[in-house]
Protein backbone atom coordinates (compact mmCIF):
# COMPACT_ATOMS: atom_id res chain seq x y z
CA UNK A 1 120.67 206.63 197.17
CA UNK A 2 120.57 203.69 194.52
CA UNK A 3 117.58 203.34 191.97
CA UNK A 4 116.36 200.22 190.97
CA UNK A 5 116.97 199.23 187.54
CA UNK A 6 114.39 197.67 185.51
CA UNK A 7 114.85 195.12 182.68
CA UNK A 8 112.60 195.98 179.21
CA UNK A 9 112.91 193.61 176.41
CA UNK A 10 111.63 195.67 173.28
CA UNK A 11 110.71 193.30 170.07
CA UNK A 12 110.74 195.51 166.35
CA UNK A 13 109.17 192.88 163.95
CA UNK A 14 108.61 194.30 160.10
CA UNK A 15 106.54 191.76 158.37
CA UNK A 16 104.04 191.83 155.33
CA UNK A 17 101.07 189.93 155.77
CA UNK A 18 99.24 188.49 153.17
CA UNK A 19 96.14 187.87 155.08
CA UNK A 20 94.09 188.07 157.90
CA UNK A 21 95.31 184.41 159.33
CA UNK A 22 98.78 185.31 158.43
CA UNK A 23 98.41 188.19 160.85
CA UNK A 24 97.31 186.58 163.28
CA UNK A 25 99.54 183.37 163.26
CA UNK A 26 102.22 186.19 163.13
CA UNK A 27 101.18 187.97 166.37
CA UNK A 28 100.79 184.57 168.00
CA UNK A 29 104.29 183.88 167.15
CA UNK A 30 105.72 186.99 168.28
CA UNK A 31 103.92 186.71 171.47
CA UNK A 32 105.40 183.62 172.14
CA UNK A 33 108.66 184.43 171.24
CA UNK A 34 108.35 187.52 173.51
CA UNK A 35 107.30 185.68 176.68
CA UNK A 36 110.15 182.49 176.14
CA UNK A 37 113.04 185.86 175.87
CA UNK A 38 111.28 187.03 179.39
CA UNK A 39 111.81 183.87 180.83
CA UNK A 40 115.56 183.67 179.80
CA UNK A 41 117.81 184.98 182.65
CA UNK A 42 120.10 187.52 181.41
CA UNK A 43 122.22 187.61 184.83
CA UNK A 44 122.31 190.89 186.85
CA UNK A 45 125.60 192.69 187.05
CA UNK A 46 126.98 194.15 190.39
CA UNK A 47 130.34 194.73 191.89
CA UNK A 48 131.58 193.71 195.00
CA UNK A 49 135.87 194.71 196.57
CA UNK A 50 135.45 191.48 198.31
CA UNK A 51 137.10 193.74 201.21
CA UNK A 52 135.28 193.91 205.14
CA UNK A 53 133.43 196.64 204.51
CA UNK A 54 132.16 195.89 201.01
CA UNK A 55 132.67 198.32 198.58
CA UNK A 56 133.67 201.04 200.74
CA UNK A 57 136.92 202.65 200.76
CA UNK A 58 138.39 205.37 203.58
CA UNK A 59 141.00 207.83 203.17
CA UNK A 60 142.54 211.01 205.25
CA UNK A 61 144.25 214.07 203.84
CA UNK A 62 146.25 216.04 206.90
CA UNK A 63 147.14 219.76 206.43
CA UNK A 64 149.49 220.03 208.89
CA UNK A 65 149.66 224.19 208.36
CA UNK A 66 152.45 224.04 211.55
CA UNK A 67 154.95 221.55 209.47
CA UNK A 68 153.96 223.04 205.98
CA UNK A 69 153.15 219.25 205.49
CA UNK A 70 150.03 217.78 203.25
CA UNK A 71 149.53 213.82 203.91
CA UNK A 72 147.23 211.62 201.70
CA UNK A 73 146.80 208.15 203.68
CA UNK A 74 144.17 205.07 203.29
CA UNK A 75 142.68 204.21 199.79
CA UNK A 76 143.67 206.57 197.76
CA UNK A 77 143.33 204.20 194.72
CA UNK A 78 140.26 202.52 193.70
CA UNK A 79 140.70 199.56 191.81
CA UNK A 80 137.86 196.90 191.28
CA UNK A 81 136.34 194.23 188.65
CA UNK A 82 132.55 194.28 187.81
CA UNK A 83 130.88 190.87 187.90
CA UNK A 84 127.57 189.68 186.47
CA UNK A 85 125.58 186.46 188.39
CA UNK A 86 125.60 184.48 185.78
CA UNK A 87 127.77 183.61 182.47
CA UNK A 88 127.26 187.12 180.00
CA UNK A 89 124.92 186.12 176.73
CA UNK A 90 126.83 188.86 175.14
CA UNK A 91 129.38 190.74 175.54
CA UNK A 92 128.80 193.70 178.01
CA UNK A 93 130.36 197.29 178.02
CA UNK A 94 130.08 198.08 182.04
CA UNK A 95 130.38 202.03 183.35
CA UNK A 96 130.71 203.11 186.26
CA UNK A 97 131.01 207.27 186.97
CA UNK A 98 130.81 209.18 190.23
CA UNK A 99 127.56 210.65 191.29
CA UNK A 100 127.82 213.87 193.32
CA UNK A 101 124.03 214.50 193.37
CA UNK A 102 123.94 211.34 195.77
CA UNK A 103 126.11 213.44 198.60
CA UNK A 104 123.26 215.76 199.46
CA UNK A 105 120.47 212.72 199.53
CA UNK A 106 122.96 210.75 201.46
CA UNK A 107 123.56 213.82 204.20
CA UNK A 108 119.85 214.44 204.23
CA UNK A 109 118.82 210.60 205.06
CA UNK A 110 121.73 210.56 207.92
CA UNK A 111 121.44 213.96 209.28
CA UNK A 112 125.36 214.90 207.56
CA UNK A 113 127.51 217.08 206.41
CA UNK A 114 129.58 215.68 203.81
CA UNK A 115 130.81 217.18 200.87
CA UNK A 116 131.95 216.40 197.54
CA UNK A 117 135.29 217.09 196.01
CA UNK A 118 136.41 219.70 194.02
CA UNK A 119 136.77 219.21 189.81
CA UNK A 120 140.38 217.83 189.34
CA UNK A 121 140.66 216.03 193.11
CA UNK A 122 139.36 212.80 191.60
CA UNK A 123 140.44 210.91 188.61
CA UNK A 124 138.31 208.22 186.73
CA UNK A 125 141.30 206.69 184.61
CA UNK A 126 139.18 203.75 183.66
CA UNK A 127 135.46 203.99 184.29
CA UNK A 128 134.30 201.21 181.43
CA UNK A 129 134.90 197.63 181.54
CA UNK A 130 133.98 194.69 179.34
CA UNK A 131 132.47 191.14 180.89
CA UNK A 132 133.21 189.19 178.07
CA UNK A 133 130.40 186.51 176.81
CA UNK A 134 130.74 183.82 179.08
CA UNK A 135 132.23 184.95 181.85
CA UNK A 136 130.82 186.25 185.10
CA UNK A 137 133.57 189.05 186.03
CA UNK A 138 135.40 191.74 183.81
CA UNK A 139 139.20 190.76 182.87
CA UNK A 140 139.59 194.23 182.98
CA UNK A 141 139.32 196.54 186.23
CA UNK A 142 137.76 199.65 186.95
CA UNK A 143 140.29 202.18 188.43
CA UNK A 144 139.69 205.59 190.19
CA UNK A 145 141.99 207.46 192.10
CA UNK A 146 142.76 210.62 194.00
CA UNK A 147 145.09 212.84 192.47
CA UNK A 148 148.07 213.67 194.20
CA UNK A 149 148.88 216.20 192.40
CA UNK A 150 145.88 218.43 193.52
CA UNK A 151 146.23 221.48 195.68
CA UNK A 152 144.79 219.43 198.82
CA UNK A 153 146.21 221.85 201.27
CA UNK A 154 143.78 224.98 200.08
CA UNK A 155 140.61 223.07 200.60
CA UNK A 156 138.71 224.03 203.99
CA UNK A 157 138.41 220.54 206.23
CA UNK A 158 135.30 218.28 206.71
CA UNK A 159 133.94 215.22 205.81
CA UNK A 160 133.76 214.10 202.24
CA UNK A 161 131.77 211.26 200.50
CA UNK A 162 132.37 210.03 197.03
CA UNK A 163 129.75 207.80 195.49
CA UNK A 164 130.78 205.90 192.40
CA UNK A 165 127.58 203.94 190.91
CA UNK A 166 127.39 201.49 187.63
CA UNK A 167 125.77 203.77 185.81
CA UNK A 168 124.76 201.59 182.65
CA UNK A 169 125.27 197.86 180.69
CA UNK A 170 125.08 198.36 177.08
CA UNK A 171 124.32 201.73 177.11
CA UNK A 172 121.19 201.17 179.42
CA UNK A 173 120.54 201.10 182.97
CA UNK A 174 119.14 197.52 182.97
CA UNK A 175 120.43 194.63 184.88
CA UNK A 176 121.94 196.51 187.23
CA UNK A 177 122.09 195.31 190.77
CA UNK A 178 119.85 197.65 192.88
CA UNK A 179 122.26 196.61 196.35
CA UNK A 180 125.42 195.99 194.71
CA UNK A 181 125.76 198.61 192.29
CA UNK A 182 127.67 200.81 194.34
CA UNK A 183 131.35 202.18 195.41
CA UNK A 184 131.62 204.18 198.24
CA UNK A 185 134.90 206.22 199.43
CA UNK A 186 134.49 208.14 202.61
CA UNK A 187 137.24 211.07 203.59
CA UNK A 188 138.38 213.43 206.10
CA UNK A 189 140.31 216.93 205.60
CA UNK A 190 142.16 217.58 208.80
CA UNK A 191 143.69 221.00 208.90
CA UNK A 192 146.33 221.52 211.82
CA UNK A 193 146.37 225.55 212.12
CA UNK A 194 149.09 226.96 213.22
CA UNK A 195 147.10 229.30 215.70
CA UNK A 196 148.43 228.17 219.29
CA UNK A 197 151.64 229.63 220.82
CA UNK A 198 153.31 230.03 224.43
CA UNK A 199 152.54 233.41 225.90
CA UNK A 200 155.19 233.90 228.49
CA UNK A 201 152.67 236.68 229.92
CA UNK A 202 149.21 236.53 231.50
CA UNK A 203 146.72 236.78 228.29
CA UNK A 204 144.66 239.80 228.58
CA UNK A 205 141.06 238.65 229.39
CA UNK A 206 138.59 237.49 231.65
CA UNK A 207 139.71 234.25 232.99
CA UNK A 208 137.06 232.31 233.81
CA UNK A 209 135.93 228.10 234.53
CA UNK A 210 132.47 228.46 236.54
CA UNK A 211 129.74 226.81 234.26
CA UNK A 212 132.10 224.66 232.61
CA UNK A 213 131.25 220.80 231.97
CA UNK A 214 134.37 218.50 231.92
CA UNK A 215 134.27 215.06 230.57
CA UNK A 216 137.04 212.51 229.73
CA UNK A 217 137.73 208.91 229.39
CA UNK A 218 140.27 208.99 232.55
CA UNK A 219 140.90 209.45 236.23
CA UNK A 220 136.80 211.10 235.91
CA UNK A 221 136.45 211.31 239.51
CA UNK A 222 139.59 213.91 239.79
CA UNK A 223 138.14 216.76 236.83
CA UNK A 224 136.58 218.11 240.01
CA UNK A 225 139.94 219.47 240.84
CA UNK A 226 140.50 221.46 237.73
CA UNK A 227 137.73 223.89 238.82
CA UNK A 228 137.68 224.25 242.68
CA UNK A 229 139.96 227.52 242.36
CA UNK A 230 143.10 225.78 244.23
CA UNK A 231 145.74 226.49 241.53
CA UNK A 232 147.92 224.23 243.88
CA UNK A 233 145.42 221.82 245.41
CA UNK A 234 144.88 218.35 243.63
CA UNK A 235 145.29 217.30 240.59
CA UNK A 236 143.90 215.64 237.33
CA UNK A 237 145.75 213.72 234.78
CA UNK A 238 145.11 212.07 231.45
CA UNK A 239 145.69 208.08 230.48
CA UNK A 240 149.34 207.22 229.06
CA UNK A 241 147.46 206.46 225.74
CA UNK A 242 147.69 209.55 222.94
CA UNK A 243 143.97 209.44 222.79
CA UNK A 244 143.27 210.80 226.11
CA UNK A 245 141.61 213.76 226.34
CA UNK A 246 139.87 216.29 228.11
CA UNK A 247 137.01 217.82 226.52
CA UNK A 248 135.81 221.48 228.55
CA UNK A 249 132.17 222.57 227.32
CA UNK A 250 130.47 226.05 228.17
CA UNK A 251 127.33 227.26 228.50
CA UNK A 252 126.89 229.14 225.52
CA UNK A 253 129.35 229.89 222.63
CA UNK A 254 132.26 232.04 223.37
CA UNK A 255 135.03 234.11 221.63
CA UNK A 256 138.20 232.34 223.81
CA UNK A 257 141.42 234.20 223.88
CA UNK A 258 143.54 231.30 225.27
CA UNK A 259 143.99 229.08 228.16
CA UNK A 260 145.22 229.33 231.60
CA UNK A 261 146.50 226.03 233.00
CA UNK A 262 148.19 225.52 236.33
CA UNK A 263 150.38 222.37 236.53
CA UNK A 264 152.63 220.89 239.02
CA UNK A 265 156.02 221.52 239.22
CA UNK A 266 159.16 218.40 238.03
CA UNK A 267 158.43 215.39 236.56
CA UNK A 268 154.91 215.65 236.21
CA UNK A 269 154.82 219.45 234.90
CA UNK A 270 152.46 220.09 231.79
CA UNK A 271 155.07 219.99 228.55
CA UNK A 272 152.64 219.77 225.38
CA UNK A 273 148.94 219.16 224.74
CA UNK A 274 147.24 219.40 221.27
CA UNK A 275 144.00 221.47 221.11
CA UNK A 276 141.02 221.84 219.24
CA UNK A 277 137.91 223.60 219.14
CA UNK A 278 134.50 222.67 217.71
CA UNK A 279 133.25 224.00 215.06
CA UNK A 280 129.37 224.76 214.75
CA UNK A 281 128.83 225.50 211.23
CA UNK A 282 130.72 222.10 209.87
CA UNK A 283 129.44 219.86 213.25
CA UNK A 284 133.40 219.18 213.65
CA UNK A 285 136.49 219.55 215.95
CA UNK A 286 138.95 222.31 214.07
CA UNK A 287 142.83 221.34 215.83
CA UNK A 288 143.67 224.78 216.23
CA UNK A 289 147.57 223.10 216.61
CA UNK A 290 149.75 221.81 219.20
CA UNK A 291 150.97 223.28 222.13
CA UNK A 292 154.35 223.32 223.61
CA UNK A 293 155.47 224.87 227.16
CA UNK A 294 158.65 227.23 226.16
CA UNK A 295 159.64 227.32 230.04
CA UNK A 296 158.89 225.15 232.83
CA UNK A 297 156.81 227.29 234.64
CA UNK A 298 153.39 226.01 236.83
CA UNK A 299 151.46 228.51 235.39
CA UNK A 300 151.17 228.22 231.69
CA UNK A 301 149.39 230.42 229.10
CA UNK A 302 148.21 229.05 225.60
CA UNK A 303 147.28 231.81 223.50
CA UNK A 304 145.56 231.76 219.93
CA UNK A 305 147.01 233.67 218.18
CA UNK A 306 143.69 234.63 216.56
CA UNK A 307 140.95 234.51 218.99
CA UNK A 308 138.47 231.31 218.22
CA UNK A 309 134.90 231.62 218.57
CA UNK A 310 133.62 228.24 219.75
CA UNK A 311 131.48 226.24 222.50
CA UNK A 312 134.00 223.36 223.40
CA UNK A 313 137.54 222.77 223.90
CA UNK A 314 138.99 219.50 223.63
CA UNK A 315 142.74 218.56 224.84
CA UNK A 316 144.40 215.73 224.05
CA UNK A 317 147.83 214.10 223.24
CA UNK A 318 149.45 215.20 226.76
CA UNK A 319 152.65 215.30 227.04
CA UNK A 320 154.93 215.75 230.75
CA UNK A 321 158.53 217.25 231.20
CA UNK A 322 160.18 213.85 231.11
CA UNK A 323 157.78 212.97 227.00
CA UNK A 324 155.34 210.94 229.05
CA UNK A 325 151.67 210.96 228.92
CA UNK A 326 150.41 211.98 232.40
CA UNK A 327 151.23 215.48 233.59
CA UNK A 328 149.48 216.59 236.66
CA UNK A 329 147.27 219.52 235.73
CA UNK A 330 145.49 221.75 239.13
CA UNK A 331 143.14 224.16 237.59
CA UNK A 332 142.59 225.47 234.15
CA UNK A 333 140.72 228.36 232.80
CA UNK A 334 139.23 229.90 229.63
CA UNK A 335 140.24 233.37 228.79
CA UNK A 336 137.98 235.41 226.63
């Protein structure tokens, strides 16, 4: 992603020679004088947060579409000197802009799918700044931001990289540094649909769990009982941290109507779960929203209220009748 700059010292020399041993006293000179300026350190200039990891920022915008809520969080303001490694000769006019192009290199090196952001999402309020002659940093500091002004809620999710690069000293792109001449800020655009409800009735459907491959990080020796077709048999539960999830992959991509889950009954009765689905096209789990049991009943039905089209489920942030983390779940299904 970063080019290496190159340093070209250019000599323009007008001079009227009177002679033939004028001339060439003259281009002795010159050559001289050319290869002392070459030797002459000029200092290359760089920038560096001084922040674990350097120069690169993280934020997360959450579109909650269930709360009518839009959240900005993390580094949402970029603020930065430039430095040069050693004392300037000269004054020198520093800019730094953002480089879009870089997103699709960067996705193709890494195998990614970030994007960009939209015109109007990012604001460069100060993208040039001077290192005065003699020093080694700017007094001045660069400063980019997001906007929070911008209509974050009608953009579609994913991953998003924004590369900010020094793109010149003096006008020219010499004495840059060819490691340290970069900013990176790396996002993420959750959207939390609004597409799961309580269906008090059976979801029309073919319910289904044969073929189904369950992994989580807890009680992994029990999943067993989710699928044995004993609604009322054992049980699995989740961890007491928020984290803990079950993730249920099929075969082959389905269109799934909802979810049939039997739980126990009291204490340890399913009361909430948030659930998401993965989504092929953007290599990313979509949280289709979070559900909440409207009765206590053992068998429970979590519809979508528009049918999702996806290969993996994943269920996390349990919640039991009494708001702790472990309800008892006996046997869940897909519907489709």
């Amino acid at each position: 992603m970063k080019k290496n700059g190159q340093t070209h010292l250019i000599m323009n020399k007008t001079v009227t020679y009177i002679s033939l041993a004028c001339i060439a006293i003259a281009l002795l000179l010159a050559s001289c004088k050319k290869e002392e300026e070459e030797t002459i350190p000029k200092g290359i200039v760089y920038v560096s947060n001084q922040i674990h990891p350097i120069n690169e920022f993280n934020f997360q915008v959450v579109n909650d579409q269930t709360e009518k809520t839009v959240t900005l969080t993390g580094d949402t303001l970029y603020k930065f000197t430039v430095r040069i490694t050693m004392p300037a000769t000269e004054n020198l006019t520093v800019k730094l802009d953002a480089r879009p192009e870089m997103v699709e290199e960067y996705n193709k090196a890494n195998d990614t799918k970030y994007s960009f952001l939209p015109d109007g999402f990012l604001q460069m309020e100060k993208s040039e700044v001077v290192i005065p002659k003699g020093n080694t940093e700017s007094n001045d500091s660069i400063i980019v931001k997001l906007n929070q002004e911008a209509k974050w809620g009608d953009l579609t999710g994913g991953n998003v990289l924004i590369p900010m690069k020094i793109v010149s000293v003096n006008g020219k792109a010499e004495n840059i540094s060819t490691k340290m001449s970069m900013v990176v800020s790396f996002g993420e655009l959750v959207i939390i649909l609004d597409n799961v409800t309580y269906s008090e009735e059976a979801i029309p459907g073919e319910a289904f769990n044969d073929n189904l491959t369950l992994t989580s990080d807890y009680s992994v020796n029990r999943l067993k009982y989710l699928t044995d077709k004993n609604e009322t048999g054992s049980s699995w539960y989740p961890g007491s941290n928020p984290a803990s999830y079950l993730h249920i992959e099929m075969e082959n991509e389905e269109t799934i109507k909802g979810i049939k889950v039997n739980t126990v009954t009291g204490t340890y009765q399913l009361k909430s779960l948030r659930i998401q689905t993965w989504d092929e096209e953007y290599s990313r789990f979509i949280i289709q929203g979070i559900y909440t049991a409207d009765a206590p009943t053992p068998t429970q039905y979590i519809k979508f209220k528009e049918p999702v089209k996806t290969k993996a489920i994943k269920l996390d942030q349990f919640n039991q009748t009494l708001g702790n983390k472990q309800p008892d779940l006996t046997e869940i299904n897909l519907i489709k």
